[in-house]
N, C-alpha and C. Protein backbone atom coordinates (compact mmCIF):
# COMPACT_ATOMS: atom_id res chain seq x y z
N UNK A 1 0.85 -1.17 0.00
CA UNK A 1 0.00 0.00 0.00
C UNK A 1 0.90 1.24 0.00
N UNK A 2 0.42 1.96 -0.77
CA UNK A 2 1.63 3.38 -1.03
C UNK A 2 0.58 4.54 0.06
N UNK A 3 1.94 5.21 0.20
CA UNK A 3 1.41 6.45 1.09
C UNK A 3 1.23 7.62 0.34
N UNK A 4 0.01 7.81 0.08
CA UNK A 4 -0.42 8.99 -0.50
C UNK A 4 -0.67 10.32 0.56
N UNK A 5 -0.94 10.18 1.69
CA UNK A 5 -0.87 11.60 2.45
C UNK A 5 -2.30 11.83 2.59
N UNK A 6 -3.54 10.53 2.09
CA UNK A 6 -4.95 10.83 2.45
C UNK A 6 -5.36 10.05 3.73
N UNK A 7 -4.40 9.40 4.54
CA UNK A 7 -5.08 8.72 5.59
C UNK A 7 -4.50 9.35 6.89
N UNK A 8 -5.87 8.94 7.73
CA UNK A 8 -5.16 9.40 9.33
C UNK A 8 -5.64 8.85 10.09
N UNK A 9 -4.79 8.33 11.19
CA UNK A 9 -5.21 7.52 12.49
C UNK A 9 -6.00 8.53 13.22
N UNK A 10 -7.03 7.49 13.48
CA UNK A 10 -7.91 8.23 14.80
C UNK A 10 -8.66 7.28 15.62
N UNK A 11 -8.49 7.77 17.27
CA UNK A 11 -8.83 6.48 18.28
C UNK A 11 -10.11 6.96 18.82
N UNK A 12 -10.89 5.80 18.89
CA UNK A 12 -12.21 5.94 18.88
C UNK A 12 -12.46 5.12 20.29
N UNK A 13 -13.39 5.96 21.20
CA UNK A 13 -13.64 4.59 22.74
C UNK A 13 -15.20 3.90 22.15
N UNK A 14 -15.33 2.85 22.44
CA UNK A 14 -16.73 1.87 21.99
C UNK A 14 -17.10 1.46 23.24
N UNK A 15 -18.35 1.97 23.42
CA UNK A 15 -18.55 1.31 25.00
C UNK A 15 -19.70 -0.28 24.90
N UNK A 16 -20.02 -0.29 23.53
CA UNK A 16 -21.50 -1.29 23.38
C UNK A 16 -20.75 -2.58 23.28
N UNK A 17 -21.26 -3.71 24.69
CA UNK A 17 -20.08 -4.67 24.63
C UNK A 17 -20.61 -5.19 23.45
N UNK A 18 -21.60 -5.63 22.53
CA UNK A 18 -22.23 -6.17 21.76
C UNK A 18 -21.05 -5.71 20.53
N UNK A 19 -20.92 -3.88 20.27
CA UNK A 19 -19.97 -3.71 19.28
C UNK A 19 -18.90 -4.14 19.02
N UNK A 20 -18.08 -3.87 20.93
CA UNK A 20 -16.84 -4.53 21.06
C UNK A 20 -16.91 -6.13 21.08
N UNK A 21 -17.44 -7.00 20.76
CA UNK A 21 -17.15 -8.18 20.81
C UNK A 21 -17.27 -8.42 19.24
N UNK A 22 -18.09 -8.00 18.21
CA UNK A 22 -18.19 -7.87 17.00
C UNK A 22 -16.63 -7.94 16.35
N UNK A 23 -16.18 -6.32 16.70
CA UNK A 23 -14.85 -6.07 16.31
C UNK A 23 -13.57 -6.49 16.89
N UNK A 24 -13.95 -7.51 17.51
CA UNK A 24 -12.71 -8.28 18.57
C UNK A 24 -12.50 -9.47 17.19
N UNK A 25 -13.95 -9.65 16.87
CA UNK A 25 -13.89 -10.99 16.03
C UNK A 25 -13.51 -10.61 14.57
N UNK A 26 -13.47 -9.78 13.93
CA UNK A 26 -12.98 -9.39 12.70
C UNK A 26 -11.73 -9.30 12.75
N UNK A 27 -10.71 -10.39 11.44
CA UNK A 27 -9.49 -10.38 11.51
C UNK A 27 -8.91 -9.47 11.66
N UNK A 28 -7.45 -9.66 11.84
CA UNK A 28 -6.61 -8.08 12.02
C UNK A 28 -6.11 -7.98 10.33
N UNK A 29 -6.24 -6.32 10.16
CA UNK A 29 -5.79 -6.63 8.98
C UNK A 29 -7.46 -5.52 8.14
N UNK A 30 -8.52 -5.93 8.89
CA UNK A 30 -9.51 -5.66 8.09
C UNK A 30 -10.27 -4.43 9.38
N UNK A 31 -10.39 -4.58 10.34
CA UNK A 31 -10.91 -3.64 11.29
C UNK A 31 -11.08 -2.14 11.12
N UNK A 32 -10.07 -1.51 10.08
CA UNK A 32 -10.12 -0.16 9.91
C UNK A 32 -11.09 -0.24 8.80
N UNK A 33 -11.21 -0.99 7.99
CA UNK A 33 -11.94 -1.18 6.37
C UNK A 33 -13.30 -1.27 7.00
N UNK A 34 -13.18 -2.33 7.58
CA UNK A 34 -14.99 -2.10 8.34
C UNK A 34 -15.32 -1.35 8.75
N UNK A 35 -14.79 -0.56 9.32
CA UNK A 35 -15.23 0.56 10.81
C UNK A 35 -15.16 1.99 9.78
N UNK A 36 -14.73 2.04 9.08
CA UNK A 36 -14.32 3.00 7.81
C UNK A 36 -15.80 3.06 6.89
N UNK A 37 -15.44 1.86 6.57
CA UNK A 37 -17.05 1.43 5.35
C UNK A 37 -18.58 1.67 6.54
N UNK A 38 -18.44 1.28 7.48
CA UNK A 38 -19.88 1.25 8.37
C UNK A 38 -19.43 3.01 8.51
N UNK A 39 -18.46 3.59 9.15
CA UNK A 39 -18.99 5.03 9.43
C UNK A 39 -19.62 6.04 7.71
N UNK A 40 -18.41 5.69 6.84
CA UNK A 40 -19.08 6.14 5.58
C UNK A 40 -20.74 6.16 4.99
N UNK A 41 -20.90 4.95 5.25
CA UNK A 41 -22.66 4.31 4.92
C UNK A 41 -23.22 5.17 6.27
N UNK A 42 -23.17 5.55 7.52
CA UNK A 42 -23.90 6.22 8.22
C UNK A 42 -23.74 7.17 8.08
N UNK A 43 -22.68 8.09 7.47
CA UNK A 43 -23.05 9.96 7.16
C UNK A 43 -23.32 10.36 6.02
N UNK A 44 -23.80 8.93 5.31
CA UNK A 44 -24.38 9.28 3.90
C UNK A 44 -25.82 9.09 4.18
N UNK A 45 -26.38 8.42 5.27
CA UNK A 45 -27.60 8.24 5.57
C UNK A 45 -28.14 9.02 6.41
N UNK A 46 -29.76 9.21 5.89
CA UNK A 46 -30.36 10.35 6.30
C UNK A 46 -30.10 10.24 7.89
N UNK A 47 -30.16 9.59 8.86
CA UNK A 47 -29.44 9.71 10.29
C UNK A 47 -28.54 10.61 10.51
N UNK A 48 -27.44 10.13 9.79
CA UNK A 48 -26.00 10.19 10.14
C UNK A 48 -25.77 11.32 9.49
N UNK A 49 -26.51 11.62 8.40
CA UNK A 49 -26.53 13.28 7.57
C UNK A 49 -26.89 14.30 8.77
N UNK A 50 -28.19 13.77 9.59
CA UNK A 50 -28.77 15.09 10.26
C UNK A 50 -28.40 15.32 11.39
N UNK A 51 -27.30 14.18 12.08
CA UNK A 51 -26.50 14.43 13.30
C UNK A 51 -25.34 15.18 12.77
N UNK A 52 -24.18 14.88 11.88
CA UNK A 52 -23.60 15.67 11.32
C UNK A 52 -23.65 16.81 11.28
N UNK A 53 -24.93 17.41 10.43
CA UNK A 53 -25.15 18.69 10.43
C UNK A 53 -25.39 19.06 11.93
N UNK A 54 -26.30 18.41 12.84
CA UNK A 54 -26.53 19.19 13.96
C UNK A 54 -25.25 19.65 14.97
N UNK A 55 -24.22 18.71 14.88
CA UNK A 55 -22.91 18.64 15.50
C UNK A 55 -22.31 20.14 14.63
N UNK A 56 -21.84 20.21 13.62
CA UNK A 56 -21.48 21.16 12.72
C UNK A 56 -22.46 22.92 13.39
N UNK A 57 -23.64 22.82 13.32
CA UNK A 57 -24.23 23.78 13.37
C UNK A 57 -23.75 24.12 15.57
N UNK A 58 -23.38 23.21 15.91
CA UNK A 58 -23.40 23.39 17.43
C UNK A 58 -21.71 23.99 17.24
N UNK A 59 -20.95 23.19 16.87
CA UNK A 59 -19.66 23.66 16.44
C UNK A 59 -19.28 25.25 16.26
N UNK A 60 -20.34 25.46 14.87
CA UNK A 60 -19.50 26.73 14.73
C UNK A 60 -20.81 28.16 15.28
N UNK A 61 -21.21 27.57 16.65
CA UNK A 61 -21.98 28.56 17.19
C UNK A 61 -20.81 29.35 17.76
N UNK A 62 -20.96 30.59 17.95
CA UNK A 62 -20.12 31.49 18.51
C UNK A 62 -20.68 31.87 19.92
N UNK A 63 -20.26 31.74 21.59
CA UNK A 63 -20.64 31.68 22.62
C UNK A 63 -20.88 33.69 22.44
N UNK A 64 -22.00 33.95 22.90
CA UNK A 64 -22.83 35.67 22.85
C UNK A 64 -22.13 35.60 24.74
N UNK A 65 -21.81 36.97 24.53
CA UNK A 65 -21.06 37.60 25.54
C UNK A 65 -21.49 38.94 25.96
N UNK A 66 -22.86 38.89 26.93
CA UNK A 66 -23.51 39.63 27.14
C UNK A 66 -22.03 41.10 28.05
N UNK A 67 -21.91 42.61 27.92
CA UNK A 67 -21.28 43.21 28.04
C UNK A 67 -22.39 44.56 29.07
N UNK A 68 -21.80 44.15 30.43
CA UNK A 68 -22.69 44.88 31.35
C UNK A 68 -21.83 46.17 30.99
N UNK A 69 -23.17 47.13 31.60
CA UNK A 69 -22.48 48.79 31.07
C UNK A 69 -21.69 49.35 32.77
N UNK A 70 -20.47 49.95 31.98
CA UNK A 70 -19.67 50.45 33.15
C UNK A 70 -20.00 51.69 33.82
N UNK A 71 -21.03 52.44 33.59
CA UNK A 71 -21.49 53.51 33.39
C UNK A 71 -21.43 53.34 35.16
N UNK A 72 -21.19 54.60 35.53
CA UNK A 72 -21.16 55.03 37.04
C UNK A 72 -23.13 55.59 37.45
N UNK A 73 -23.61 55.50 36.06
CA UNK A 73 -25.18 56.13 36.17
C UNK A 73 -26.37 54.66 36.13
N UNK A 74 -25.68 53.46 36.20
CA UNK A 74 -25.97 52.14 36.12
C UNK A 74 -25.94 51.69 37.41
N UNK A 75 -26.64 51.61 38.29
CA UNK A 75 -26.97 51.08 39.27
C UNK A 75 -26.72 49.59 39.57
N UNK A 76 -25.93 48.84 40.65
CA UNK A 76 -26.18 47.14 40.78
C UNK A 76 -27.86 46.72 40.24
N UNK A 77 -28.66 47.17 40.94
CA UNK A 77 -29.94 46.81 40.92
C UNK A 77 -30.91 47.03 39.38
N UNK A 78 -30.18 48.09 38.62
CA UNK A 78 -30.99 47.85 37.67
C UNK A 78 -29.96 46.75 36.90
N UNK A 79 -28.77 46.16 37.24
CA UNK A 79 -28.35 45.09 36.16
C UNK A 79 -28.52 43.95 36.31
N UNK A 80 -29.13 43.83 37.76
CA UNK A 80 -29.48 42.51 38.11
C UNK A 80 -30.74 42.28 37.54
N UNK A 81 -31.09 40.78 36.94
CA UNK A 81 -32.44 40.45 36.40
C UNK A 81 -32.84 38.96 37.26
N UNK A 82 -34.12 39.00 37.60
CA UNK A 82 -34.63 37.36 37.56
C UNK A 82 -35.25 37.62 38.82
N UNK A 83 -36.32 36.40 39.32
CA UNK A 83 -36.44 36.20 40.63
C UNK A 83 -35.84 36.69 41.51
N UNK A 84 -36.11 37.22 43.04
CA UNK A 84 -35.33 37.45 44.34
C UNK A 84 -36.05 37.03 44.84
């Protein structure tokens, strides 16, 4: 196999003993091809499309950084909000 510069290791934790005993039993040799081919077929499927996107859209939310006013004419009490 030649090294083209398109692959990359990445470690994954599996907690479903059902999964992990699956992939205990698949020769060595083939474990990345499976686990490769099954994740491919799930982010092409409408599932695995709309978690994707939802992960993506949570990703590149930008955290809003509410900016209390320093104003000496701003009272504690009017910046406090909610129940007392």
């Amino acid at each position: 196999m030649t090294n083209d510069g398109t692959h990359e290791r990445i470690v994954a934790r599996v907690f479903d003993p059902e999964v992990i005993q699956k992939i205990k039993l698949i020769p060595k040799g083939y474990k990345s091809m499976i686990i490769e081919s099954a994740l491919s077929a799930y982010f092409k499927s409408k599932v695995g499309e709309d978690l994707y996107l939802q992960l993506m859209r949570h990703v590149n939310q930008k955290p809003t950084v509410k900016k209390i006013s320093d104003s000496k004419n701003c009272g504690l009490m009017n910046r406090l909000k909610g129940d007392f």
